[in-house]
C-alpha atoms as a PDB file:
ATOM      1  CA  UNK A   1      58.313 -72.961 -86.156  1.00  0.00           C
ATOM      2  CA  UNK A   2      56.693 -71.405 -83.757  1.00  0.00           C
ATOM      3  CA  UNK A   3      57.005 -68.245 -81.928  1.00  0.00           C
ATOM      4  CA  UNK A   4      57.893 -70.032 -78.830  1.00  0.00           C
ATOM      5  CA  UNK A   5      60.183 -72.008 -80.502  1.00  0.00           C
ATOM      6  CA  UNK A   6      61.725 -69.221 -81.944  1.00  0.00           C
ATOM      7  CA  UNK A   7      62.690 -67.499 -78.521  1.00  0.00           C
ATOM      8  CA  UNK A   8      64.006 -70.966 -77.272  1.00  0.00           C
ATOM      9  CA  UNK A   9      66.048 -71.434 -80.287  1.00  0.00           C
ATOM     10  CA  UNK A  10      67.856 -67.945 -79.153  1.00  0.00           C
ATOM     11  CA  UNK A  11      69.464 -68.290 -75.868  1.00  0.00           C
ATOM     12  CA  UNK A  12      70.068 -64.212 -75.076  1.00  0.00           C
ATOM     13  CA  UNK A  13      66.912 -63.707 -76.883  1.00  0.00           C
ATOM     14  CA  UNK A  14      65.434 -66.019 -74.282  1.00  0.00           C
ATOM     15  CA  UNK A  15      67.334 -64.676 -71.620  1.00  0.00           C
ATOM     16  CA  UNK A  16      65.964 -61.285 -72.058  1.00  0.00           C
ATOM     17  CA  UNK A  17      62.378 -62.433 -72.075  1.00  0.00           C
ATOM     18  CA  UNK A  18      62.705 -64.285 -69.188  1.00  0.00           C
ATOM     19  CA  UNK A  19      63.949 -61.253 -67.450  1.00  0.00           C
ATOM     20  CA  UNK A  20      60.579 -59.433 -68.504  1.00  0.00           C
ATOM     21  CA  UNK A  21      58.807 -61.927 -67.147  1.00  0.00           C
ATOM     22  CA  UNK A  22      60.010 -63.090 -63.918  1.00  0.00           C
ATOM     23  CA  UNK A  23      63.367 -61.341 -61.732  1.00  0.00           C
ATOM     24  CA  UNK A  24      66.564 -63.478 -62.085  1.00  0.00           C
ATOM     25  CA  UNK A  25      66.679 -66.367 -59.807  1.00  0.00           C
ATOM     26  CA  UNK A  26      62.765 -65.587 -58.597  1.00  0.00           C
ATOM     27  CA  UNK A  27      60.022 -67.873 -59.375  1.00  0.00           C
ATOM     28  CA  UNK A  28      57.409 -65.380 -58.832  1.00  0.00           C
ATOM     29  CA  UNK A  29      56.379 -63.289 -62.111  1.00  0.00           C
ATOM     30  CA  UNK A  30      56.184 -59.599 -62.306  1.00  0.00           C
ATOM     31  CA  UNK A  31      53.414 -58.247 -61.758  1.00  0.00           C
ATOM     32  CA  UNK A  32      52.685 -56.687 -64.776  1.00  0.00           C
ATOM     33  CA  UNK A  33      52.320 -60.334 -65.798  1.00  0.00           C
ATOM     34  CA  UNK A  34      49.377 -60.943 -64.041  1.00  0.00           C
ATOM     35  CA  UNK A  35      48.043 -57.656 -64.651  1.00  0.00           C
ATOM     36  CA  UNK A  36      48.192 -57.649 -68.878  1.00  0.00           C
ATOM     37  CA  UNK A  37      49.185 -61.223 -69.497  1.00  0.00           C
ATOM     38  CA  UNK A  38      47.656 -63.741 -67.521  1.00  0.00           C
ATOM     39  CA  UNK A  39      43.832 -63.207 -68.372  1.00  0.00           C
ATOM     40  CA  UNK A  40      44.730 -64.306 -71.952  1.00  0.00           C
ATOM     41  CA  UNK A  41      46.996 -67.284 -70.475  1.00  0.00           C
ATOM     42  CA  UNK A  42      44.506 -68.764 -67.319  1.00  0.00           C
ATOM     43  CA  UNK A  43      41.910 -70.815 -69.381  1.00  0.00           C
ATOM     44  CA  UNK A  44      38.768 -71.881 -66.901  1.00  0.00           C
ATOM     45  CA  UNK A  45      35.699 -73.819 -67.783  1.00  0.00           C
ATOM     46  CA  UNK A  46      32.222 -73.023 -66.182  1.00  0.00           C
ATOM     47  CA  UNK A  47      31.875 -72.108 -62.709  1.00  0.00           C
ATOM     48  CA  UNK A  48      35.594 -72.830 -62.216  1.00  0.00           C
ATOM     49  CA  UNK A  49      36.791 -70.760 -59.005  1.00  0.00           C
ATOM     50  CA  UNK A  50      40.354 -69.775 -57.885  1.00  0.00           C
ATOM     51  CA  UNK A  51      40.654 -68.431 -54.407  1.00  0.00           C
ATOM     52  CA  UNK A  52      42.383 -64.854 -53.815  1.00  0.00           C
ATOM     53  CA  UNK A  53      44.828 -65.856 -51.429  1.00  0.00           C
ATOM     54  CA  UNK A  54      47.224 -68.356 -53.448  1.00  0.00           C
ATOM     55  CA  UNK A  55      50.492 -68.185 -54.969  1.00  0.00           C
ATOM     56  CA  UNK A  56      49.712 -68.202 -58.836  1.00  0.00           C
ATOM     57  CA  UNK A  57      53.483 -68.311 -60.427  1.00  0.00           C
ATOM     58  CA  UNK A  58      51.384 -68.681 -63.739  1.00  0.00           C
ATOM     59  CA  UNK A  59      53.632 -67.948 -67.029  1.00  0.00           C
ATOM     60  CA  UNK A  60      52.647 -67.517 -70.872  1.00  0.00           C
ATOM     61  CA  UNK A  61      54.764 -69.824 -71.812  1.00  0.00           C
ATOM     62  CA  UNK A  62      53.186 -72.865 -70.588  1.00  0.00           C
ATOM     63  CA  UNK A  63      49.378 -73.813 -70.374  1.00  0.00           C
ATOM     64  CA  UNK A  64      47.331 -73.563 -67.200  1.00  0.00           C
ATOM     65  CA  UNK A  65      43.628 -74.952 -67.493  1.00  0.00           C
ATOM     66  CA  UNK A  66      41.058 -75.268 -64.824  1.00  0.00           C
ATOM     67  CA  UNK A  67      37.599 -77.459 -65.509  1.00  0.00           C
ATOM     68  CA  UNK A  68      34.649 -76.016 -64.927  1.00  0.00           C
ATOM     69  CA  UNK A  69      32.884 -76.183 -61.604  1.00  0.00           C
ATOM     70  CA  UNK A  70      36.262 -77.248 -60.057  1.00  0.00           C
ATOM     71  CA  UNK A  71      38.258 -74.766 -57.431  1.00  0.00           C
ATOM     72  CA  UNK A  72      41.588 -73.932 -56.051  1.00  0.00           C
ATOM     73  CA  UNK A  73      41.482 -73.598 -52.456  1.00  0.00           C
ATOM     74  CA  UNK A  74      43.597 -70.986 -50.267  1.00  0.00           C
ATOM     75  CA  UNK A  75      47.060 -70.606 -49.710  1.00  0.00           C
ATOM     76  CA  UNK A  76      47.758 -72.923 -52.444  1.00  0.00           C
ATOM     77  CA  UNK A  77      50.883 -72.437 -54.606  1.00  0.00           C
ATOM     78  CA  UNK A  78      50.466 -73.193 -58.458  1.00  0.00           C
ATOM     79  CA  UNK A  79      53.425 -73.376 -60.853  1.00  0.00           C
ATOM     80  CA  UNK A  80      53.657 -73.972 -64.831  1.00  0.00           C
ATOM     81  CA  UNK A  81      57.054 -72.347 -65.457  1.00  0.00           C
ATOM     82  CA  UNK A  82      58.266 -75.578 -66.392  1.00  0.00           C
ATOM     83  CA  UNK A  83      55.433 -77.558 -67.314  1.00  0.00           C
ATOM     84  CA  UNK A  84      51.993 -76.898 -67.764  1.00  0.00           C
ATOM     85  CA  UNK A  85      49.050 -77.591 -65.318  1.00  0.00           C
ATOM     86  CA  UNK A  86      45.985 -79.299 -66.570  1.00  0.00           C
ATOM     87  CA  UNK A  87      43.018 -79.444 -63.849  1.00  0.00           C
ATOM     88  CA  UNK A  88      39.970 -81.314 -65.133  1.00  0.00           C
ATOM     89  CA  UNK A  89      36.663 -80.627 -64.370  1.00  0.00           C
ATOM     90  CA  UNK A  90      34.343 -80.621 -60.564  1.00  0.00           C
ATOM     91  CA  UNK A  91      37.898 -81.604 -59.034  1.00  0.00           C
ATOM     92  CA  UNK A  92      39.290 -79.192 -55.733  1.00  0.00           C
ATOM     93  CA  UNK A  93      43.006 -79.120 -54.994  1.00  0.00           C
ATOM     94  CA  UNK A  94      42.665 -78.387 -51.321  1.00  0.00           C
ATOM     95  CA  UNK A  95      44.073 -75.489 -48.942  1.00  0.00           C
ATOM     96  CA  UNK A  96      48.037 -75.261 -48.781  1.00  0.00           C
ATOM     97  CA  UNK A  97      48.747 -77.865 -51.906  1.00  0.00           C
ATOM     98  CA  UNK A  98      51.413 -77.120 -54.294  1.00  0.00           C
ATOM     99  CA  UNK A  99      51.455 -78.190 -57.845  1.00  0.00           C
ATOM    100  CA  UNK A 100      54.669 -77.805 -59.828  1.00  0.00           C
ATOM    101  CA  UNK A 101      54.234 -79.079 -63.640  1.00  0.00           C
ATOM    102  CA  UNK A 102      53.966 -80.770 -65.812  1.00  0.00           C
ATOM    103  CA  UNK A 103      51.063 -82.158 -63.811  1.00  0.00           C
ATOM    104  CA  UNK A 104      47.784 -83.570 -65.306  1.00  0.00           C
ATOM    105  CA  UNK A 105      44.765 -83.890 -62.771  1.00  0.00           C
ATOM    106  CA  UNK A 106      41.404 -85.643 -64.152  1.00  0.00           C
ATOM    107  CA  UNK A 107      37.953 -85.281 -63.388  1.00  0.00           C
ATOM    108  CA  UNK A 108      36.172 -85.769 -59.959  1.00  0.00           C
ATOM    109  CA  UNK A 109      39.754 -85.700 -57.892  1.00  0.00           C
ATOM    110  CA  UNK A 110      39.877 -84.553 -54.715  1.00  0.00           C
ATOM    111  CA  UNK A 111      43.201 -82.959 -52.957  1.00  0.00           C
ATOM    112  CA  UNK A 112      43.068 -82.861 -48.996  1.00  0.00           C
ATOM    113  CA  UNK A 113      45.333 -79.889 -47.228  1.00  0.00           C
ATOM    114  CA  UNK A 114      48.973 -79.306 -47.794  1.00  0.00           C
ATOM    115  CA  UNK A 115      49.649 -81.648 -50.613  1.00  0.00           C
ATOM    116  CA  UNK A 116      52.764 -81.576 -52.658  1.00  0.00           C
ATOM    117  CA  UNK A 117      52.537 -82.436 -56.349  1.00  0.00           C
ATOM    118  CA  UNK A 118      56.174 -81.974 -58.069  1.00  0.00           C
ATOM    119  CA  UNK A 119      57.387 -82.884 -61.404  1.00  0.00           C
ATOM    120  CA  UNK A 120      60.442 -81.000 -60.897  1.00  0.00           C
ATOM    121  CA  UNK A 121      64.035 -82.656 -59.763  1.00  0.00           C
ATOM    122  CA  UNK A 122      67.074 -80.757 -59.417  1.00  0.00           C
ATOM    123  CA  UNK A 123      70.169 -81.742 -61.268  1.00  0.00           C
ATOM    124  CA  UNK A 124      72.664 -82.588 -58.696  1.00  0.00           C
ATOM    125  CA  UNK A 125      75.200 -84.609 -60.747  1.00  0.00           C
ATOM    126  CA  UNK A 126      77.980 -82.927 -61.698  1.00  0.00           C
ATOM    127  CA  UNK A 127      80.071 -82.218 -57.671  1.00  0.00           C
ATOM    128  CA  UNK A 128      82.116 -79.484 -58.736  1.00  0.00           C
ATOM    129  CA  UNK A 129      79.265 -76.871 -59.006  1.00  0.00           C
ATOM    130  CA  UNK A 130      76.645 -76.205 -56.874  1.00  0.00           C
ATOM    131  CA  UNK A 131      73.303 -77.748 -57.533  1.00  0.00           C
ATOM    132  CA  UNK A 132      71.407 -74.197 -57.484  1.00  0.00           C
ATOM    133  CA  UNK A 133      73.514 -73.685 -60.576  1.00  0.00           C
ATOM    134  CA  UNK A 134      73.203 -77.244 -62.455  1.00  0.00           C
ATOM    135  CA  UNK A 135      69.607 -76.142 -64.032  1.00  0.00           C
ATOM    136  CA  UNK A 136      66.196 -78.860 -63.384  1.00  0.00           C
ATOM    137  CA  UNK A 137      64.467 -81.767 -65.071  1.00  0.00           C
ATOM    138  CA  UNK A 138      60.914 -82.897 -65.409  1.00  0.00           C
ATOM    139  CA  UNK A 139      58.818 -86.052 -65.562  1.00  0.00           C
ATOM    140  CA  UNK A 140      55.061 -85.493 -65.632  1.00  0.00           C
ATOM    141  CA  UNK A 141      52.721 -86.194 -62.676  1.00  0.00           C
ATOM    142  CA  UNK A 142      49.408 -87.698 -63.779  1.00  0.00           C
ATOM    143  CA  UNK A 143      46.150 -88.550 -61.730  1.00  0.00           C
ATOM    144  CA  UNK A 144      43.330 -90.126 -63.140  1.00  0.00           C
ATOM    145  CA  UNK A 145      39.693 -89.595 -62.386  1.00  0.00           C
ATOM    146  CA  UNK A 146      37.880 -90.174 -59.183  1.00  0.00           C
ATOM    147  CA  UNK A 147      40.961 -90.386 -57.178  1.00  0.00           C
ATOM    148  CA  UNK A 148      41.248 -89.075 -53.798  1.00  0.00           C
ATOM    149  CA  UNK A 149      44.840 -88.108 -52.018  1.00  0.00           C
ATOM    150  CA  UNK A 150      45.234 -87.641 -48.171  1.00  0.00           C
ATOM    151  CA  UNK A 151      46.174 -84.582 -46.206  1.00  0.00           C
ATOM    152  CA  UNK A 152      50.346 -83.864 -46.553  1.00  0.00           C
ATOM    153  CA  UNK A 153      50.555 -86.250 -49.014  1.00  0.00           C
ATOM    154  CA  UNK A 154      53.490 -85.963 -51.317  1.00  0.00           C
ATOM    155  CA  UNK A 155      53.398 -87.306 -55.214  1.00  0.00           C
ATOM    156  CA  UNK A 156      57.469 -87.302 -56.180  1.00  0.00           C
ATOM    157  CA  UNK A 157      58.167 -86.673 -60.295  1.00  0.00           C
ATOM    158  CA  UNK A 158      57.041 -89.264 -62.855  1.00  0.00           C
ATOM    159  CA  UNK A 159      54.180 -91.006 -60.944  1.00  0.00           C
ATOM    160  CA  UNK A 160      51.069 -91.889 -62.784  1.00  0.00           C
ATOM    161  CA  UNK A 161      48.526 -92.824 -60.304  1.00  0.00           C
ATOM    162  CA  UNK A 162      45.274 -94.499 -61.603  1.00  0.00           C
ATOM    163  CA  UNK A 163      41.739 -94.366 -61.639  1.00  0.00           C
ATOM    164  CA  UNK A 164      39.529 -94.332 -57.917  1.00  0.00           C
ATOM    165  CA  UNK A 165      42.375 -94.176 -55.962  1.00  0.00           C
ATOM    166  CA  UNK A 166      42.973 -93.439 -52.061  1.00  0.00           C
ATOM    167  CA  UNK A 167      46.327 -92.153 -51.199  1.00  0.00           C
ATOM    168  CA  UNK A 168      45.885 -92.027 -47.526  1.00  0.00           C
ATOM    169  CA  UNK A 169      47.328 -89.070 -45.374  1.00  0.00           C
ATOM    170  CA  UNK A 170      50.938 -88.713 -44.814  1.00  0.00           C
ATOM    171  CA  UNK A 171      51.904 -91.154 -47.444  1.00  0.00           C
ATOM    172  CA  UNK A 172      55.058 -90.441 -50.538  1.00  0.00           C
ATOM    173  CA  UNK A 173      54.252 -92.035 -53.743  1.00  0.00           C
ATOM    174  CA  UNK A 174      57.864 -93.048 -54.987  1.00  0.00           C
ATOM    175  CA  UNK A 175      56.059 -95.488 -58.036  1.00  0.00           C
ATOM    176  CA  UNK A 176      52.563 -95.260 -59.598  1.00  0.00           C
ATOM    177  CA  UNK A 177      49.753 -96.277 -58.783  1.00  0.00           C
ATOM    178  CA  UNK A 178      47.452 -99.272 -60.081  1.00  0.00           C
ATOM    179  CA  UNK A 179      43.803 -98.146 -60.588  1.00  0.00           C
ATOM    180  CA  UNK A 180      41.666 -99.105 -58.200  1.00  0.00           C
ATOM    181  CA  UNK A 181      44.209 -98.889 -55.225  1.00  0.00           C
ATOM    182  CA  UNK A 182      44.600 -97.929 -51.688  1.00  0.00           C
ATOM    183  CA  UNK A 183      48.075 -97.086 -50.562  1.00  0.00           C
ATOM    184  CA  UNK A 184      49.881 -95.802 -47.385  1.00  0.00           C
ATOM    185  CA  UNK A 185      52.919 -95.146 -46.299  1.00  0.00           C
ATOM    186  CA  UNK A 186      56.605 -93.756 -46.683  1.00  0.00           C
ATOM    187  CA  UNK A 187      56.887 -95.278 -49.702  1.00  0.00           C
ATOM    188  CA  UNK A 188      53.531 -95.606 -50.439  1.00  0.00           C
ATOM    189  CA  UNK A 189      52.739 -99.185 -50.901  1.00  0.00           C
ATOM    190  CA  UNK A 190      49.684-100.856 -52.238  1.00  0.00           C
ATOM    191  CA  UNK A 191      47.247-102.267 -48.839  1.00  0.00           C
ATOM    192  CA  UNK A 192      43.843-102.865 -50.168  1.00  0.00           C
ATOM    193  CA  UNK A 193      42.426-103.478 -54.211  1.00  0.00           C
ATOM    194  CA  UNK A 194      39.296-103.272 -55.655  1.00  0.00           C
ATOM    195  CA  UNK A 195      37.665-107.248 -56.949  1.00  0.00           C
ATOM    196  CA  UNK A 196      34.950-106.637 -59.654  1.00  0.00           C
ATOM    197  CA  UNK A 197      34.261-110.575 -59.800  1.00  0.00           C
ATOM    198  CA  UNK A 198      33.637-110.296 -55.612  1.00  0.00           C
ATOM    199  CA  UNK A 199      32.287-106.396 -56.016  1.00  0.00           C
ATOM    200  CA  UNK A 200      34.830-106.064 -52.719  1.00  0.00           C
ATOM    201  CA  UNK A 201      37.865-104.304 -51.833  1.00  0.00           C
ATOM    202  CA  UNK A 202      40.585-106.247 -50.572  1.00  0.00           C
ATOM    203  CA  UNK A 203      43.004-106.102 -48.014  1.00  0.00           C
ATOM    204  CA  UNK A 204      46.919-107.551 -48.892  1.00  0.00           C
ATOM    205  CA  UNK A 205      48.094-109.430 -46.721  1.00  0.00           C
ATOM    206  CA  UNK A 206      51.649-108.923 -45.672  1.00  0.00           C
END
């Protein structure tokens, strides 16, 4: 068993470390966190580059990995308190995006401004307590290689969207994505495919 099975087994155990770690009901860790903890936590491949002025709610329980020559823009906000973040390598996540894990991002993606990556859902089920207090759930976000997603874009919990994408601007991805794909739209919907036999993408028709 490991260690971090150990302090999960143990819920006041638990309880206390999370209180080291982050305030109660805060999302943010302390900052002695990032001071003495995170440099042993943040794993980043060659010429990887994070930005100064992000939100990096980065915790040792949970991996965070950045491939090398890839970069997190400004003012993004990066989360692995409940899941880990996996960023492959010469991929950008652009200025403003959030990514709450577990998320998986491959090689040579590109993220435009102010998208929204979530794996995270609220339980909301039970009507005689609030929902702040019902505790979350998570379904991991994957993106495959070579994709590219649109400015404000947002990818909802459990979507697996495949290889050479487009997801153009604006658009929520409510169900994954078939490789090879444009889609658009609130829900996203498939509008053009890639043909190998015709070496052509395709538009659907309607």
């Amino acid at each position: 068993m490991t260690f971090k099975e150990k302090i999960k087994k143990h819920p006041f155990i638990k309880k206390i470390v999370l209180w080291l770690l982050m305030p109660k009901g805060q999302a943010r860790p302390r900052y002695w966190v990032k001071l003495l903890i995170l440099p042993w936590v943040v794993k980043k491949g060659r010429g990887a580059l994070i930005r100064k002025r992000i939100r990096f709610d980065v915790l040792p329980f949970n991996r965070f990995f950045l491939g090398k020559q890839s970069t997190i823009e400004d003012f993004c906000t990066i989360n692995n308190g409940v899941g880990s973040i996996y960023i492959g390598h010469h991929t950008r996540i652009g200025i403003g995006s959030v990514l709450i894990g577990p998320v998986l991002v491959g090689d040579h993606v590109r993220l435009a401004q102010n998208v929204v990556i979530s794996a995270l859902n609220h339980n909301y089920e039970d009507v005689t307590r609030p929902i702040s207090e019902q505790g979350v759930h998570t379904d991991p976000v994957t993106i495959d290689d070579e994709t590219w997603i649109g400015a404000n874009v947002t990818i909802l919990p459990g979507r697996h969207i495949g290889k050479h994408c487009i997801v153009a601007a604006g658009s929520v991805v409510t169900k994954d994505v078939p490789s090879y794909s444009v889609v658009a739209g609130n829900p996203a919907k498939v509008i053009k495919t890639y043909h190998p036999e015709s070496n052509t993408w395709q538009r659907i028709s309607a």
